[in-house]
N, C-alpha and C. Protein backbone atom coordinates (compact mmCIF):
# COMPACT_ATOMS: atom_id res chain seq x y z
N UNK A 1 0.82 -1.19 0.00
CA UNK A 1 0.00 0.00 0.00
C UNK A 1 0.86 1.26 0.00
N UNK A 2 1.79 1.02 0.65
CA UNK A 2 2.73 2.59 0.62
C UNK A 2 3.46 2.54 -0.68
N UNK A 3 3.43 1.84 -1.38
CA UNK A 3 4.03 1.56 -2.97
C UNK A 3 2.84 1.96 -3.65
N UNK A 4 1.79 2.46 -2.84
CA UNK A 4 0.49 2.60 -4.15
C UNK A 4 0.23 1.38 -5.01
N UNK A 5 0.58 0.33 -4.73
CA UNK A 5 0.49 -0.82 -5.88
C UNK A 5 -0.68 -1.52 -5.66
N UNK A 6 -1.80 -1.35 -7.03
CA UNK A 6 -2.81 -1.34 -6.50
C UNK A 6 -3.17 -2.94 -7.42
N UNK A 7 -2.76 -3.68 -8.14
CA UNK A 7 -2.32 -4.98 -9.05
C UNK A 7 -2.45 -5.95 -8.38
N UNK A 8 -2.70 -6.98 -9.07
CA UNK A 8 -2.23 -8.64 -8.37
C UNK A 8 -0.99 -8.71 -7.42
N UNK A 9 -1.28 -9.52 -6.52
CA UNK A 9 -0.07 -9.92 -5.91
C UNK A 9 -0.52 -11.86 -5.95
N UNK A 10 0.81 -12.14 -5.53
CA UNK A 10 0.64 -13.25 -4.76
C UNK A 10 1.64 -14.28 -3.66
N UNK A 11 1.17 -15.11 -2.74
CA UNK A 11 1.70 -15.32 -1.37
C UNK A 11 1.77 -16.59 -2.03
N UNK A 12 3.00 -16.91 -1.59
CA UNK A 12 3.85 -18.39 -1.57
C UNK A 12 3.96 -18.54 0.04
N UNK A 13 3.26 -20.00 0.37
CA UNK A 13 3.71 -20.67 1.69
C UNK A 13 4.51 -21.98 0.72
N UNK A 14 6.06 -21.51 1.46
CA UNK A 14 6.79 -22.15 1.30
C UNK A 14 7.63 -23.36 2.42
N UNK A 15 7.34 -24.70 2.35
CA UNK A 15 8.13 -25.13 3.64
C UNK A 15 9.26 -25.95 2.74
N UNK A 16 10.41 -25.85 2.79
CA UNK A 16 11.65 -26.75 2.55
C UNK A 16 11.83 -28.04 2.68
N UNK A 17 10.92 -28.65 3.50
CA UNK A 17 10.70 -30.10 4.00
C UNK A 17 9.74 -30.79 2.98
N UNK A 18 8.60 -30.00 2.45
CA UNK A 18 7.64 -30.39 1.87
C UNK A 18 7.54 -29.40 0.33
N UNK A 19 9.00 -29.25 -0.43
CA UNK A 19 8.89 -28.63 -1.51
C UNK A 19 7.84 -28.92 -2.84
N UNK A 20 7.38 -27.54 -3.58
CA UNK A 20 6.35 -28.27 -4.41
C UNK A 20 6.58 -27.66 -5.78
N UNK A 21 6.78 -28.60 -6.73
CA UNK A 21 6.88 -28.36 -8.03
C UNK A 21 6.87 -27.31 -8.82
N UNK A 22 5.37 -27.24 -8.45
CA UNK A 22 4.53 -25.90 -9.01
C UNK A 22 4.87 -24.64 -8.92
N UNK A 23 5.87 -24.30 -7.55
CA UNK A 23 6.13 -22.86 -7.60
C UNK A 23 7.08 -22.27 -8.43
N UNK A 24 7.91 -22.73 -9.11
CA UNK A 24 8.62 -22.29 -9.58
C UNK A 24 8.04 -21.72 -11.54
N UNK A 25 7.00 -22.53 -11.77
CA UNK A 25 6.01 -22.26 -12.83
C UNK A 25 4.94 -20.46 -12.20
N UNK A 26 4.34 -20.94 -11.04
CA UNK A 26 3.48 -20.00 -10.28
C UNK A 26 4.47 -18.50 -10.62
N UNK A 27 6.06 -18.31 -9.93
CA UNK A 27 6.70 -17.32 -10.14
C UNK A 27 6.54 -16.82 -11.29
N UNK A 28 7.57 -17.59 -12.63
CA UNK A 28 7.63 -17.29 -13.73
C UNK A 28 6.20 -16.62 -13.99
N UNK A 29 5.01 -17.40 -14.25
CA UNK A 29 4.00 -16.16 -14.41
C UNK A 29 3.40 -15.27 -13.95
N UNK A 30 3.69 -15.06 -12.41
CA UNK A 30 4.03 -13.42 -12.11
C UNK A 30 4.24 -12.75 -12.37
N UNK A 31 5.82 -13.02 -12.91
CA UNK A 31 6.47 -12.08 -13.35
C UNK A 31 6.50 -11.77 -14.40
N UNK A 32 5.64 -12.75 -15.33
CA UNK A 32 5.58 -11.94 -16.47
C UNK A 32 4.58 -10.96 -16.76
N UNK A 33 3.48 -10.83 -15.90
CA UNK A 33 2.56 -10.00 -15.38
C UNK A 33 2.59 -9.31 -14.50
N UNK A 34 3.66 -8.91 -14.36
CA UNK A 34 4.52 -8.01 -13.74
C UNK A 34 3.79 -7.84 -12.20
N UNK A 35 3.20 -8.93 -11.62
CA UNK A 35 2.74 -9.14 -10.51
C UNK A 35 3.41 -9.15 -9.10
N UNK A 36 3.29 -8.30 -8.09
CA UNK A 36 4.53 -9.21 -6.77
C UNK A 36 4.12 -10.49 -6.41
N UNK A 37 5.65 -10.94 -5.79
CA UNK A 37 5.11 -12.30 -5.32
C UNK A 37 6.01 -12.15 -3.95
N UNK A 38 5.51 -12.65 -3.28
CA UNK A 38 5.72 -12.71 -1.78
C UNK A 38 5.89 -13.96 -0.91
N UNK A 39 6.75 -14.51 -0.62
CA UNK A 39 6.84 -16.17 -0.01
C UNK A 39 6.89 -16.04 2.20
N UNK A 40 6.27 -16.74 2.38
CA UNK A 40 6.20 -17.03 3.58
C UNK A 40 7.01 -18.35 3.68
N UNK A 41 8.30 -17.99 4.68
CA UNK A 41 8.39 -19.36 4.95
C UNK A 41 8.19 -20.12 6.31
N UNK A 42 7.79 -20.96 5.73
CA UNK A 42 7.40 -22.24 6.72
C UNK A 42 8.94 -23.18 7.39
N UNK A 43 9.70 -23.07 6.75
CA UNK A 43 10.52 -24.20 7.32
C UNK A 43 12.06 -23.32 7.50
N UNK A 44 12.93 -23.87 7.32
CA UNK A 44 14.28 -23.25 7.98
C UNK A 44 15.12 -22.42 6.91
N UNK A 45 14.45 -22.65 5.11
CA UNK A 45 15.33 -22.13 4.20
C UNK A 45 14.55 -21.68 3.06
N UNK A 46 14.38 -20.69 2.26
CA UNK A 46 13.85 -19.82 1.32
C UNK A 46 13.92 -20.99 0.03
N UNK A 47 12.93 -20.70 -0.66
CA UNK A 47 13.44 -21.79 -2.18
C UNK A 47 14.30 -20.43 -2.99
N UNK A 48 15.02 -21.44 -4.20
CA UNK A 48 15.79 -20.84 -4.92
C UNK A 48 15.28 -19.71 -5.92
N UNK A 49 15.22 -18.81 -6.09
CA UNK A 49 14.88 -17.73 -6.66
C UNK A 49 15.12 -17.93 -8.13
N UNK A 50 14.23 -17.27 -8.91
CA UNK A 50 14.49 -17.37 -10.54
C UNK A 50 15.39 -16.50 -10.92
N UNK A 51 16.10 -16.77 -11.47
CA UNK A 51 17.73 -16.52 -12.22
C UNK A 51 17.64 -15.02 -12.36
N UNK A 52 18.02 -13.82 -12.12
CA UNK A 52 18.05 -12.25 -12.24
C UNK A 52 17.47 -11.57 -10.92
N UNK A 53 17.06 -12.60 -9.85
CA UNK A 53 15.73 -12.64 -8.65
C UNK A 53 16.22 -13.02 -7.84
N UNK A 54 16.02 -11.93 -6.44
CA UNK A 54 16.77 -12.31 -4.98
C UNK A 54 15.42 -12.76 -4.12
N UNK A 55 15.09 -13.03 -3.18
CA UNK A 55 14.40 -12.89 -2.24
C UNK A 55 14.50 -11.81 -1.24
N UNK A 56 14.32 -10.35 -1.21
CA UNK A 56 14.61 -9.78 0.01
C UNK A 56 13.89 -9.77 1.25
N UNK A 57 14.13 -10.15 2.41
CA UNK A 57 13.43 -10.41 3.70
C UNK A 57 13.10 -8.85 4.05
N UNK A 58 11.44 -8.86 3.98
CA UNK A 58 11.09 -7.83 4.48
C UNK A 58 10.81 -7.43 6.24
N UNK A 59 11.85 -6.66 6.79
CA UNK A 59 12.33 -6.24 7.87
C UNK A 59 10.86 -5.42 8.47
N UNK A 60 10.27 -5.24 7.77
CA UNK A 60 8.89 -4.24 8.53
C UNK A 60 7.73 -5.16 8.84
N UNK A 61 8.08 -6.32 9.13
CA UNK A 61 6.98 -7.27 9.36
C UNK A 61 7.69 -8.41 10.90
N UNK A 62 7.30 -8.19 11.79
CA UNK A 62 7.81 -8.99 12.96
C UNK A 62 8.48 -10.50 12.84
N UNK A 63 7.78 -10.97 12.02
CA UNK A 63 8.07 -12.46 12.28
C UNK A 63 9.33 -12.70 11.64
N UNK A 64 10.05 -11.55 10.70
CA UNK A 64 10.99 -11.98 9.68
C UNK A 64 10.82 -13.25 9.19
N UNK A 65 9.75 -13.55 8.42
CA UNK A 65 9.67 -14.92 7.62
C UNK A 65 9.21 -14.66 6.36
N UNK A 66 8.83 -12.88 6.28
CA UNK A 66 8.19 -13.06 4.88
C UNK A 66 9.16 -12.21 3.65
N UNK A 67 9.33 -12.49 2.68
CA UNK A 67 10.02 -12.43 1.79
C UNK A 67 9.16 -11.74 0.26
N UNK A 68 9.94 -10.69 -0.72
CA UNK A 68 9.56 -10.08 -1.54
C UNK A 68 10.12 -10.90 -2.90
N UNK A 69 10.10 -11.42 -3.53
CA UNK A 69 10.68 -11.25 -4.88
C UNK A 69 11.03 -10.06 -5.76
N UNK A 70 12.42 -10.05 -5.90
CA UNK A 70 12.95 -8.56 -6.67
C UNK A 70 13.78 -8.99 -7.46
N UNK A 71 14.34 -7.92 -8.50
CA UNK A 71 14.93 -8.28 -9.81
C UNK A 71 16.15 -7.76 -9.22
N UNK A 72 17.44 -8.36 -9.34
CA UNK A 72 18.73 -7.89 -8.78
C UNK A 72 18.63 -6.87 -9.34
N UNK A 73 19.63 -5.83 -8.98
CA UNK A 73 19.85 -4.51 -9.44
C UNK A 73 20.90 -4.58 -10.59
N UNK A 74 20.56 -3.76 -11.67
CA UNK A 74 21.29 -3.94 -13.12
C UNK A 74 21.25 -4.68 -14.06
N UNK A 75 19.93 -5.67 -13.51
CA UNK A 75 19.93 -6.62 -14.55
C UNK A 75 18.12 -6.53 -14.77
């Protein structure tokens, strides 16, 4: 909301123990709809990010578990 972003988003519950196929398809078409995507994690480690794409842990949320998808910088 303080981004004004008023578009699709969408929430990934992610657990590392119980990885699932599908998300890595789910991302890709996010992003090509230039959608955010946002992962919660459930278990002890973030999944691997799509190739140009970090996960940054968003610090303004208590639990530190939830995570942004972003495009590295310069690329």
């Amino acid at each position: 909301m303080t981004a004004e972003y008023l578009g699709k988003s969408h929430i990934i519950w992610y657990d590392d123990n119980n990885p699932d196929p599908r998300l890595e398809q789910m991302m890709k078409k996010a992003m090509r709809s230039c959608a955010l995507v946002f992962l919660y994690r459930c278990g002890s480690r973030v999944s691997s990010p799509p190739v140009r794409y970090y996960w940054r842990m968003m610090n303004e949320y208590p639990s530190m578990r939830i995570y942004q998808l972003e495009v590295r910088d310069g690329e």
